[in-house]
PDB file of N, CA and C in Angstrom:
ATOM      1  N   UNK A   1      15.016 188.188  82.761  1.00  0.00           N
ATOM      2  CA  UNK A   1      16.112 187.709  81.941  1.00  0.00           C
ATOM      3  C   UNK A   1      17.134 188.804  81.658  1.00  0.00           C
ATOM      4  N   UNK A   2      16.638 189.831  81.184  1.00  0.00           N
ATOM      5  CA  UNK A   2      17.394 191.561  81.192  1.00  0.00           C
ATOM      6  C   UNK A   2      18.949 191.556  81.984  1.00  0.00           C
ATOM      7  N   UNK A   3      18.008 191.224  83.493  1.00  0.00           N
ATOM      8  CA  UNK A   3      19.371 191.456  84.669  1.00  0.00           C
ATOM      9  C   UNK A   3      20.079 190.284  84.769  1.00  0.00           C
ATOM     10  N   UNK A   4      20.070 189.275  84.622  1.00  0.00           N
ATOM     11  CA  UNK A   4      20.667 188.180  84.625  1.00  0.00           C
ATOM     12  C   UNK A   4      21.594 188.146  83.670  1.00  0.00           C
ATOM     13  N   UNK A   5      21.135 188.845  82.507  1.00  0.00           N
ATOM     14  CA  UNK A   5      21.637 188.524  81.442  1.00  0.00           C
ATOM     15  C   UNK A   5      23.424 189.703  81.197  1.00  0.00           C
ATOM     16  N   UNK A   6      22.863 191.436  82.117  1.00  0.00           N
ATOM     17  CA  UNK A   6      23.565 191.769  82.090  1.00  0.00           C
ATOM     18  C   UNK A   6      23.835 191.498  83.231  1.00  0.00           C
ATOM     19  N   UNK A   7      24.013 191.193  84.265  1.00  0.00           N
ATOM     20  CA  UNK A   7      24.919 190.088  85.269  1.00  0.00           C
ATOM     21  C   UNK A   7      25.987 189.350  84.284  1.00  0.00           C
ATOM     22  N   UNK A   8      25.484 188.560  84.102  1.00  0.00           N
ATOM     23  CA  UNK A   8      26.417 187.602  83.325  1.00  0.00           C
ATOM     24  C   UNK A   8      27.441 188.201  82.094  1.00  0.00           C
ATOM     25  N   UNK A   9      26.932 189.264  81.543  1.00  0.00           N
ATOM     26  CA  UNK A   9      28.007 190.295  80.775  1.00  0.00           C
ATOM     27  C   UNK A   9      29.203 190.498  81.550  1.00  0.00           C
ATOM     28  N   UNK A  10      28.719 191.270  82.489  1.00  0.00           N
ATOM     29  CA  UNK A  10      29.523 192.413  83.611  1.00  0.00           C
ATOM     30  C   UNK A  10      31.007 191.296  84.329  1.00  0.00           C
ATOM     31  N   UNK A  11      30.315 190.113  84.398  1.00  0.00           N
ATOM     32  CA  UNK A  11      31.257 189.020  85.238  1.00  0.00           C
ATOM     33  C   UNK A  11      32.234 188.683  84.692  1.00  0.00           C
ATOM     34  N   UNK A  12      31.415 188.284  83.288  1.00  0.00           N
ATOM     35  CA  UNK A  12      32.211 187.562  82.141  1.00  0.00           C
ATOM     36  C   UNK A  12      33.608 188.961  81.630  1.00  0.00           C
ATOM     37  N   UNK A  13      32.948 190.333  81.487  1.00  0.00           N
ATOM     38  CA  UNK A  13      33.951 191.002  81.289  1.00  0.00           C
ATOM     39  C   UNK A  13      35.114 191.398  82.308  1.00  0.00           C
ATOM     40  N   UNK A  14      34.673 191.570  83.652  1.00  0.00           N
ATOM     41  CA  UNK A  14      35.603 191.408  84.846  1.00  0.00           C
ATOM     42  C   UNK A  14      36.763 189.962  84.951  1.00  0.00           C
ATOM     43  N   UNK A  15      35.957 189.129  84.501  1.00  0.00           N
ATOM     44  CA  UNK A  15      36.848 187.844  84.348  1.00  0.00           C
ATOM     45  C   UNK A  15      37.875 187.944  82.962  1.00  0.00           C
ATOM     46  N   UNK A  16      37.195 188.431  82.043  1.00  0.00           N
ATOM     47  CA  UNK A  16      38.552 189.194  80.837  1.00  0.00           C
ATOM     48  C   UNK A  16      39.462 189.630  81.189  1.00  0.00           C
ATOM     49  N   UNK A  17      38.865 191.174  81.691  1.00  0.00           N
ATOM     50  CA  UNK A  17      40.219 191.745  81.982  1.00  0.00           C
ATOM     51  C   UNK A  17      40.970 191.324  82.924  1.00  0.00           C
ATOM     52  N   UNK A  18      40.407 190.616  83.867  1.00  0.00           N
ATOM     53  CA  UNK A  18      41.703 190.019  85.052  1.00  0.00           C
ATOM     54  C   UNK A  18      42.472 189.062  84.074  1.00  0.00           C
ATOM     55  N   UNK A  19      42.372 188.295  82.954  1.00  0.00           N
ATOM     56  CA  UNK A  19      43.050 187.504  82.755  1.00  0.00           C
ATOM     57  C   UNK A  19      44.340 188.218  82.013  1.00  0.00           C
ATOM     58  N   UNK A  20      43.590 189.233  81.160  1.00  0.00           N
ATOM     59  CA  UNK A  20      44.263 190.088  80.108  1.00  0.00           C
ATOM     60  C   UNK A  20      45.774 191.047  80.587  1.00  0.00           C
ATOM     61  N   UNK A  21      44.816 191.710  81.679  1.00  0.00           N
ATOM     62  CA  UNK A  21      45.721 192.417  82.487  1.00  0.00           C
ATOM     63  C   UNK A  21      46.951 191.798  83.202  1.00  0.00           C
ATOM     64  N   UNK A  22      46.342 190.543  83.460  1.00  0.00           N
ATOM     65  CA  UNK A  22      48.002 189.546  83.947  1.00  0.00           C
ATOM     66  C   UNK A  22      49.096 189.514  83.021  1.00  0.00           C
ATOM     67  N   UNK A  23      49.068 189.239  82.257  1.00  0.00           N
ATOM     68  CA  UNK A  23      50.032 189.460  81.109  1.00  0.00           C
ATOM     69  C   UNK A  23      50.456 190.816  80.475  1.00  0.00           C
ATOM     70  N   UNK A  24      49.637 191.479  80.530  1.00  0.00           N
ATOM     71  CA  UNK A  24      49.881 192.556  80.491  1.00  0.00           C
ATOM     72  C   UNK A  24      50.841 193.320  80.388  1.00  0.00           C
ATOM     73  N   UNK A  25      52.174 194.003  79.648  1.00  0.00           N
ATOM     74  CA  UNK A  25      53.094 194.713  80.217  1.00  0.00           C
ATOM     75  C   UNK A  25      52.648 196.140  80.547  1.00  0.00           C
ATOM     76  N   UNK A  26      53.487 196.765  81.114  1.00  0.00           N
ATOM     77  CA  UNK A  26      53.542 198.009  81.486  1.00  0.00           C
ATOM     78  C   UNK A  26      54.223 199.206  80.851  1.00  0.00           C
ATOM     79  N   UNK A  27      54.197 199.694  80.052  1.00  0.00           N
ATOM     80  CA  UNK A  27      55.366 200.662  79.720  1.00  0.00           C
ATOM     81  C   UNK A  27      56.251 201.130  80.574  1.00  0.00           C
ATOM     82  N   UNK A  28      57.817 201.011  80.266  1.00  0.00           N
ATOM     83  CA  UNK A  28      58.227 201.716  80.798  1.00  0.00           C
ATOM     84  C   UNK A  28      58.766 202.947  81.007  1.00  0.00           C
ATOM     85  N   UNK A  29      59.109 203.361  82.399  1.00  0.00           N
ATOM     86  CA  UNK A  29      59.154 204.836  82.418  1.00  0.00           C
ATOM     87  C   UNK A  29      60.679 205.246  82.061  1.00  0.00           C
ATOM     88  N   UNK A  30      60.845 206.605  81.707  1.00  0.00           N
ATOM     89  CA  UNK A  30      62.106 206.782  81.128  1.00  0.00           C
ATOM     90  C   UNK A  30      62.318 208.322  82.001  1.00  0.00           C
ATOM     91  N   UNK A  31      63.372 208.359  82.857  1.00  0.00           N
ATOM     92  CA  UNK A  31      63.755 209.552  83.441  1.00  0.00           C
ATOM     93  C   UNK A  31      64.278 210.751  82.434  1.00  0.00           C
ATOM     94  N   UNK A  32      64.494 212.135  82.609  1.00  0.00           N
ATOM     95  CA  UNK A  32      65.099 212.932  81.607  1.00  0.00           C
ATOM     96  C   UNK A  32      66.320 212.617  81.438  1.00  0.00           C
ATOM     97  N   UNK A  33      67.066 212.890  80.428  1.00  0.00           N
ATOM     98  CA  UNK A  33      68.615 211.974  80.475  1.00  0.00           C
ATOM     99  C   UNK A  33      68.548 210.937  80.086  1.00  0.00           C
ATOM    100  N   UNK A  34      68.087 210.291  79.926  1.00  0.00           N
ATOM    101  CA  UNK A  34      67.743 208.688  80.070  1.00  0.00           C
ATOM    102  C   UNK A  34      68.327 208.217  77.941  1.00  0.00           C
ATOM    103  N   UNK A  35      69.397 207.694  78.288  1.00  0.00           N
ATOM    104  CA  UNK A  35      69.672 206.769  76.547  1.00  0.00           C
ATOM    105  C   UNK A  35      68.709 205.948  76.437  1.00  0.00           C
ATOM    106  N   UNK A  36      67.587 206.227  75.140  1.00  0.00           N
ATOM    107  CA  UNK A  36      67.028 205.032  74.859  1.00  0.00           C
ATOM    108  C   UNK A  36      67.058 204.943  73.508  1.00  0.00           C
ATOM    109  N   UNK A  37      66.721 203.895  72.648  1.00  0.00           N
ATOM    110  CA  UNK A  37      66.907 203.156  71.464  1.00  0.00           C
ATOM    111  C   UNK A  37      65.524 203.190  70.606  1.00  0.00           C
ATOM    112  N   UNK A  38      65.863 204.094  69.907  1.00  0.00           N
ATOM    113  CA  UNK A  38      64.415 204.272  69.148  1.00  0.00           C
ATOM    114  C   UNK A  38      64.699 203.650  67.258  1.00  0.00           C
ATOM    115  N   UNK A  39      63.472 203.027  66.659  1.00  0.00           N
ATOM    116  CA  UNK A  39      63.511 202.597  66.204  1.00  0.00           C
ATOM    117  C   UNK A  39      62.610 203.580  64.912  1.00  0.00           C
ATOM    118  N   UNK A  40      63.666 203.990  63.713  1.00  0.00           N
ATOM    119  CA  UNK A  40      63.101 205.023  62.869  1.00  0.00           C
ATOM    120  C   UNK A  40      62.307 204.845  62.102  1.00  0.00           C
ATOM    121  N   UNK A  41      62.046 203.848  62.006  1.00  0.00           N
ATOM    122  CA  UNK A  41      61.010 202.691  61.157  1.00  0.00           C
ATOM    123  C   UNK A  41      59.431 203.775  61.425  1.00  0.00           C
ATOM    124  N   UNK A  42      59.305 203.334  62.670  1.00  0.00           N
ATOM    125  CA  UNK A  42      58.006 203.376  63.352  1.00  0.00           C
ATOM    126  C   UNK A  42      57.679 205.644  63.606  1.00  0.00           C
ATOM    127  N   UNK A  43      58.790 205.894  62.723  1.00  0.00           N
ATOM    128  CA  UNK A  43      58.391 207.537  63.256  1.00  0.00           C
ATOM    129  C   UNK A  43      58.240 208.225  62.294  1.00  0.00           C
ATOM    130  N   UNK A  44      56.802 208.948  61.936  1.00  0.00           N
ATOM    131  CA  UNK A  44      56.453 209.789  60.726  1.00  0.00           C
ATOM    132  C   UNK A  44      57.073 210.986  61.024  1.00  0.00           C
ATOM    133  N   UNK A  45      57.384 211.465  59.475  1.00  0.00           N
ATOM    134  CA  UNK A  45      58.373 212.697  59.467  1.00  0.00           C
ATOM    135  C   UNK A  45      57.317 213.473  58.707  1.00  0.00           C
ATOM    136  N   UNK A  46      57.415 215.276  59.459  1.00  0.00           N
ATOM    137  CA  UNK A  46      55.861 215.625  58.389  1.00  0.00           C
ATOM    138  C   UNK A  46      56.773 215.842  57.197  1.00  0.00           C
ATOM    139  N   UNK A  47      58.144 216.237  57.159  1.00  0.00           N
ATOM    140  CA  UNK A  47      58.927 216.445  55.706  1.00  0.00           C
ATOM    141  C   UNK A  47      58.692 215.401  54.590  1.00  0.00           C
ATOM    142  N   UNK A  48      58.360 214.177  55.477  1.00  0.00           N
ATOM    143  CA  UNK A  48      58.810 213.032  54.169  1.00  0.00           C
ATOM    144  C   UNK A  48      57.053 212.956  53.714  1.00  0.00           C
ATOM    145  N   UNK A  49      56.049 214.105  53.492  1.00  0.00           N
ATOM    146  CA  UNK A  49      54.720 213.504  53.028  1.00  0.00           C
ATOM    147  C   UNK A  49      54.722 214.235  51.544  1.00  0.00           C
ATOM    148  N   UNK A  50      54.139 212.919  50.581  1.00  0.00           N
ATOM    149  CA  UNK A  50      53.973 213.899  49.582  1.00  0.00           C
ATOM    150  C   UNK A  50      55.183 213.185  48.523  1.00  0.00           C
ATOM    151  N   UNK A  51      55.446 213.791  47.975  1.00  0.00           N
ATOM    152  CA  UNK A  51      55.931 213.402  46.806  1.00  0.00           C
ATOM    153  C   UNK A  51      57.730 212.986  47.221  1.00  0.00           C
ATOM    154  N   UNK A  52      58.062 212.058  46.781  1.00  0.00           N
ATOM    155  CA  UNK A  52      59.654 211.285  47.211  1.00  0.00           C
ATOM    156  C   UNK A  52      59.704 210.988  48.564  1.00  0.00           C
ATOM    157  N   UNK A  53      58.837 210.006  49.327  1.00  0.00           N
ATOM    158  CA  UNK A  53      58.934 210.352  50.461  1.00  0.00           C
ATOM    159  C   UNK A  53      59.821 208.907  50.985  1.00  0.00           C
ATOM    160  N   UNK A  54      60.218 207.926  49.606  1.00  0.00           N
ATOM    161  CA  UNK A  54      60.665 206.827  49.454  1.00  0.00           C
ATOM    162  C   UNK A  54      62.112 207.367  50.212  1.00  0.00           C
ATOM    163  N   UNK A  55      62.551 208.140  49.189  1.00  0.00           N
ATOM    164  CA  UNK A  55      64.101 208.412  49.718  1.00  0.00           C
ATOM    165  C   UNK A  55      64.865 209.151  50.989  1.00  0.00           C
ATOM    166  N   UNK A  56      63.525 209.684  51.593  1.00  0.00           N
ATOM    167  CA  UNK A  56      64.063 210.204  52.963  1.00  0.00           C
ATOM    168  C   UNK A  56      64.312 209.311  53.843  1.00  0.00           C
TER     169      UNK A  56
END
């Protein structure tokens, strides 16, 4: 039952990720030079830790 059982793991997880991975995006790549659009929301500043870090 052991091998069958991890059989049936191994398949079931191969059959995941093929589904997962279809949809999947890719990051994309960004050459040097390259304008991109960053969003300041999402970027910790080590200045702003600690006390007033509301107003930075």
């Amino acid at each position: 039952h052991r091998d069958s059982t991890a059989l049936a793991i191994g398949k079931a997880q191969e059959t995941q990720a093929k589904y997962y991975n279809k949809c999947c995006k890719k990051a994309p790549e960004f050459k040097p030079g390259s304008l991109v659009l960053v969003n300041p929301h999402s970027l910790e500043w080590k200045e702003s830790k600690g006390k007033g870090t509301k107003l930075i």
